[in-house]
Protein backbone atom coordinates (compact mmCIF):
# COMPACT_ATOMS: atom_id res chain seq x y z
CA UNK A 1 108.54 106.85 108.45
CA UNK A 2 105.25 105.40 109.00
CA UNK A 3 103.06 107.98 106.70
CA UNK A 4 104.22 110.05 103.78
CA UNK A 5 103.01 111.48 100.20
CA UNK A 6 104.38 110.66 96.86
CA UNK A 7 104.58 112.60 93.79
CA UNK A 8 104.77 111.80 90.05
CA UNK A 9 108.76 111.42 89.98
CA UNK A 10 110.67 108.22 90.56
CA UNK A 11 108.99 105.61 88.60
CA UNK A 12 108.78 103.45 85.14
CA UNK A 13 105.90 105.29 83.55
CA UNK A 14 105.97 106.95 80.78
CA UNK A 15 104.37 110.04 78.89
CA UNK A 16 101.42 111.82 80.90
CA UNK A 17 102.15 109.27 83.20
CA UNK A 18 105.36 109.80 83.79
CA UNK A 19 106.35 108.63 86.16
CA UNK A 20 105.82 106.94 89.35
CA UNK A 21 101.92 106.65 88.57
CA UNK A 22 100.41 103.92 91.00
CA UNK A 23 96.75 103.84 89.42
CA UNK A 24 95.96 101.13 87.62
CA UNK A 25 92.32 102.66 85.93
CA UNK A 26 93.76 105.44 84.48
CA UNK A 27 94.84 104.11 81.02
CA UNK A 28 98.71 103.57 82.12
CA UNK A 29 100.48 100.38 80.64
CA UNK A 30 99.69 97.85 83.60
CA UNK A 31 103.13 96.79 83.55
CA UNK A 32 104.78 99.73 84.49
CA UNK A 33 102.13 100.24 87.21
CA UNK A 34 103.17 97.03 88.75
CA UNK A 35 106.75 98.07 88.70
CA UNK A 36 105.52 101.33 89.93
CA UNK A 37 103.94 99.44 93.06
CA UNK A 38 106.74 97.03 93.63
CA UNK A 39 108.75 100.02 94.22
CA UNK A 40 106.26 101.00 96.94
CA UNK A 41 106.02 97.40 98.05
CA UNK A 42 109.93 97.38 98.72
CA UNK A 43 110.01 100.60 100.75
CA UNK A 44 106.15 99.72 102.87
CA UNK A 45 106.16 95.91 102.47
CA UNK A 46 102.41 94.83 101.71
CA UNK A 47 100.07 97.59 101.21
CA UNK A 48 95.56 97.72 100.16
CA UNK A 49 94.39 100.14 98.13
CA UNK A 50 90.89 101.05 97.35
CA UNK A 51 88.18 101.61 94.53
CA UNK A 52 87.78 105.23 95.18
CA UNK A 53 84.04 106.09 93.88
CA UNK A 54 83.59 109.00 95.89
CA UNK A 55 81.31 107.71 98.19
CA UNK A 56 81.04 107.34 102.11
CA UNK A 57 81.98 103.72 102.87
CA UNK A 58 84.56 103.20 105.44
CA UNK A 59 86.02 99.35 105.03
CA UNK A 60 88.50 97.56 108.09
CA UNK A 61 91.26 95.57 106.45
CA UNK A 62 93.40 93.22 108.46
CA UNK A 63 94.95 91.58 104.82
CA UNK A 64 95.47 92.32 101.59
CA UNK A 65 92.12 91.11 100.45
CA UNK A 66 91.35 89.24 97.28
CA UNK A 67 89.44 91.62 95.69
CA UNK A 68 90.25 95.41 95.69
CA UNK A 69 87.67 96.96 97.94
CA UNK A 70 85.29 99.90 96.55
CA UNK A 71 85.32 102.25 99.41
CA UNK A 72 86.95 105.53 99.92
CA UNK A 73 88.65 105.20 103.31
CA UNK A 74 90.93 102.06 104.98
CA UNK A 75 91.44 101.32 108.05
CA UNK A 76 93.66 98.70 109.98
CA UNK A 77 95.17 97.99 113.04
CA UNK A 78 97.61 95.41 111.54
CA UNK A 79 101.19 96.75 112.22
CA UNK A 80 102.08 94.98 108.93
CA UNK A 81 99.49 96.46 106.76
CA UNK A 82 99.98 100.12 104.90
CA UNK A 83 97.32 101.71 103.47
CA UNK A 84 96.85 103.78 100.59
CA UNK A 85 94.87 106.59 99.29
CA UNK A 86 95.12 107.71 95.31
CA UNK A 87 94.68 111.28 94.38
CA UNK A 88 95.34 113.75 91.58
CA UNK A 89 93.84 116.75 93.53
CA UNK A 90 91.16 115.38 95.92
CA UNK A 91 92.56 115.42 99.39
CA UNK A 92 94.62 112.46 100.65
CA UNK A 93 93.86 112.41 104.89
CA UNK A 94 96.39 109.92 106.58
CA UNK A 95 94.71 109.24 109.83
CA UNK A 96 96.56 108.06 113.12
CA UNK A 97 95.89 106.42 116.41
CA UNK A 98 97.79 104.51 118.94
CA UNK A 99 96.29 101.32 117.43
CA UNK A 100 94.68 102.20 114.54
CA UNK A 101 95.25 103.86 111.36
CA UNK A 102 93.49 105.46 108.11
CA UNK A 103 93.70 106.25 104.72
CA UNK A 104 91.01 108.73 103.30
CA UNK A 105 89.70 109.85 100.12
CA UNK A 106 88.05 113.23 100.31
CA UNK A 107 87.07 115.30 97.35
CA UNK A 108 84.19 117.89 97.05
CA UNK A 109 81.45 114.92 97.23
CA UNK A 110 83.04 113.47 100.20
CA UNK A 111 83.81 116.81 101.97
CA UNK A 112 79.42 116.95 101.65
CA UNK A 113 78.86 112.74 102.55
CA UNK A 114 81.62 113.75 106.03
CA UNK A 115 83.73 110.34 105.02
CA UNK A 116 86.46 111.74 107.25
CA UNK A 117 84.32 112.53 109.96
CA UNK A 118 82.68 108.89 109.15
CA UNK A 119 85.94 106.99 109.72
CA UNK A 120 86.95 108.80 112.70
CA UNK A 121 83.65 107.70 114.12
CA UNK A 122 84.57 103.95 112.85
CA UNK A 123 88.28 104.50 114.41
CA UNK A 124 86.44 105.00 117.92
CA UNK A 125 83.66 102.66 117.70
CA UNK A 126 86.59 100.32 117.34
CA UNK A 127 88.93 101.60 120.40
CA UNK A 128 90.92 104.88 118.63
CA UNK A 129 91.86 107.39 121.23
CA UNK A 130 94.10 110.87 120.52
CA UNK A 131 93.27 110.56 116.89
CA UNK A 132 95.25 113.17 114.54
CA UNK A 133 95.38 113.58 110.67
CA UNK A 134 97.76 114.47 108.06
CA UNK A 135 96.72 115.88 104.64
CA UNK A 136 98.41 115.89 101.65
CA UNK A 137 99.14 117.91 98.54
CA UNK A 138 95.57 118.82 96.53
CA UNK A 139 94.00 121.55 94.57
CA UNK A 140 94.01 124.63 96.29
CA UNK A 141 91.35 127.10 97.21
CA UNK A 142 92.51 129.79 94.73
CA UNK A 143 92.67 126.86 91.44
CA UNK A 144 89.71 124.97 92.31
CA UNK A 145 86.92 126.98 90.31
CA UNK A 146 83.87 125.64 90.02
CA UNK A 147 80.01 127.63 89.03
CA UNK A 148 78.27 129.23 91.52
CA UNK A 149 75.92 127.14 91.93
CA UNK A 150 77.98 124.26 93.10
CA UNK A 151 79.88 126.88 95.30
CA UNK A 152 76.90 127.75 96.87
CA UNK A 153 75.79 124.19 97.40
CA UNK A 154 78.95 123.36 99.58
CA UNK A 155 79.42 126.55 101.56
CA UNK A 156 75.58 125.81 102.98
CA UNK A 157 77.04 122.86 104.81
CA UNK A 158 80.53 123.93 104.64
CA UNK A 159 80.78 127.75 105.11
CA UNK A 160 85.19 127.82 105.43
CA UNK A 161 84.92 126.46 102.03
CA UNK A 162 84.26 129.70 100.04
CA UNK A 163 87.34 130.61 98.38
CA UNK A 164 87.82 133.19 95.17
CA UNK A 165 90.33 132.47 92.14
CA UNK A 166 92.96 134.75 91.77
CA UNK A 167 90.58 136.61 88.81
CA UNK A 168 87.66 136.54 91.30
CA UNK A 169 85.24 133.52 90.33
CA UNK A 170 84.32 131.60 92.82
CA UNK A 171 86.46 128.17 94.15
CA UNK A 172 85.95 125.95 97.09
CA UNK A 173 88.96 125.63 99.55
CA UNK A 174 88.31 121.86 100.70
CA UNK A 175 91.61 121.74 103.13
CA UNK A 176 90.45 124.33 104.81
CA UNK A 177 86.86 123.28 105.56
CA UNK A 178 88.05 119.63 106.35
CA UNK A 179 90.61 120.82 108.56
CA UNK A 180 87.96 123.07 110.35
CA UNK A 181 85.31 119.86 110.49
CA UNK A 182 88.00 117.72 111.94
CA UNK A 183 88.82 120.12 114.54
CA UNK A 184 85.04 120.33 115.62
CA UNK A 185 85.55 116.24 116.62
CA UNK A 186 88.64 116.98 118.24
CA UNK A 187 91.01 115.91 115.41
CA UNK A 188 94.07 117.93 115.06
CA UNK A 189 95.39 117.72 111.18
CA UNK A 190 98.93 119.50 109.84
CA UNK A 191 99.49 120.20 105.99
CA UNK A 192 101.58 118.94 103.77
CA UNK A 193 102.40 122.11 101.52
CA UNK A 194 101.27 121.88 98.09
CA UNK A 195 98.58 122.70 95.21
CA UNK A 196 98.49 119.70 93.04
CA UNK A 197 97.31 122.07 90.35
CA UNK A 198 100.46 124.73 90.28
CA UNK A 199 103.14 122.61 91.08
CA UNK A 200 103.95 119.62 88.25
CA UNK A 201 105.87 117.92 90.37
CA UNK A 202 101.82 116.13 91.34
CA UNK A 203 99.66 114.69 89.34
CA UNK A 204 96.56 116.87 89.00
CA UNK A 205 93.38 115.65 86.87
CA UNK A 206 92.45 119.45 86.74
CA UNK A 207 95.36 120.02 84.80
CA UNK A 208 96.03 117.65 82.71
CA UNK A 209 93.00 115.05 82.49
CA UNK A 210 94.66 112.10 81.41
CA UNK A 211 97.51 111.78 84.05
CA UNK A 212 98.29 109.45 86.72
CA UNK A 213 97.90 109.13 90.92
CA UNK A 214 99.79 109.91 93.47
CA UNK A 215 99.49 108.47 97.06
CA UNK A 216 99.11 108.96 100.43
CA UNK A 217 100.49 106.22 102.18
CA UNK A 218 100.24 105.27 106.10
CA UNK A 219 101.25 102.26 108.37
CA UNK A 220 101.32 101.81 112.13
């Protein structure tokens, strides 16, 4: 399988944690997040992750590099290379070409920066063709509540967003208004199932605050 999701069960973690955490900035014992990622490492061989700061840069790996980049979305075109996105209700997007790949980080601030629509841009600047996407379990449109304001905000740019909570208030659906966006660039995306926020078999920050990261993981 060259792309797939995790969730929180099948590691050495423990507590809110528990249990196959991968973060390593989220207060876990450091041990058991290496042991977490060695179990990754033994079904992906080597693998980058990323400093996720929310923001809109878009860094091409060909290595595990020395230092762990900040960025929030990977790409490669080494065959022996996965790549990984963390998320605990943010949107993992697993992006695929015939020679390239990407990982993407896209929560509410990078839905508004367009960091998926930024590395699909980078993937064809650098030869991409027939580029499709895969997202992952994350917060759904009827959990993600946020004030009015901030709804209001996003559905300027991103009118699909607008979403209600079951009791009404308003919520932003982010799948849905990144799956629209990518289809405007000619990205086709399926959906992994899943509301990190309902189901505890995922890690969800909403939830739970302290808590661990799940992935999205891709390789060519």
């Amino acid at each position: 399988m060259n792309s797939f999701f995790t969730n929180r069960h099948g590691g050495f973690s423990h507590g809110d944690y528990s249990s196959w955490n991968l973060a390593s900035h989220v207060g876990d014992d450091l041990a058991d997040v290496e042991l977490n990622r060695t179990k990754l490492r033994e079904q992906v061989g080597d693998f980058v992750v990323m400093s996720q700061v929310h923001g809109d840069t878009v860094v091409i790996v060909d290595e595990v590099p020395a230092e762990v980049p900040v960025a929030d979305a990977l790409i490669t075109g080494n065959p022996n290379l996965a790549l990984v996105v963390m998320v605990a209700d943010c949107i993992p997007l697993l992006l695929r070409s015939e020679k390239l790949v990407a990982a993407v980080h896209v929560g509410r601030a990078g839905l508004m920066n367009s960091i998926a629509l930024k590395t699909v841009a980078k993937m064809r600047e650098l030869g991409a063709s027939q580029i499709s996407g895969s997202i992952g379990p994350a917060i759904c449109g009827s959990c993600y509540e946020v004030p009015q304001q901030l709804h209001d905000l996003v559905i300027a740019v991103h009118p699909l967003a607008s979403s209600k909570t079951r009791i009404g208030t308003p919520a932003l659906d982010l799948p849905k208004a990144l799956i629209t966006a990518l289809a405007v660039v000619d990205v086709p995306v399926g959906i992994t199932a899943g509301c990190t926020l309902e189901d505890d078999i995922y890690f969800s920050y909403r939830r739970n605050q302290v808590t661990g990261r799940q992935a999205g993981v891709i390789k060519l």
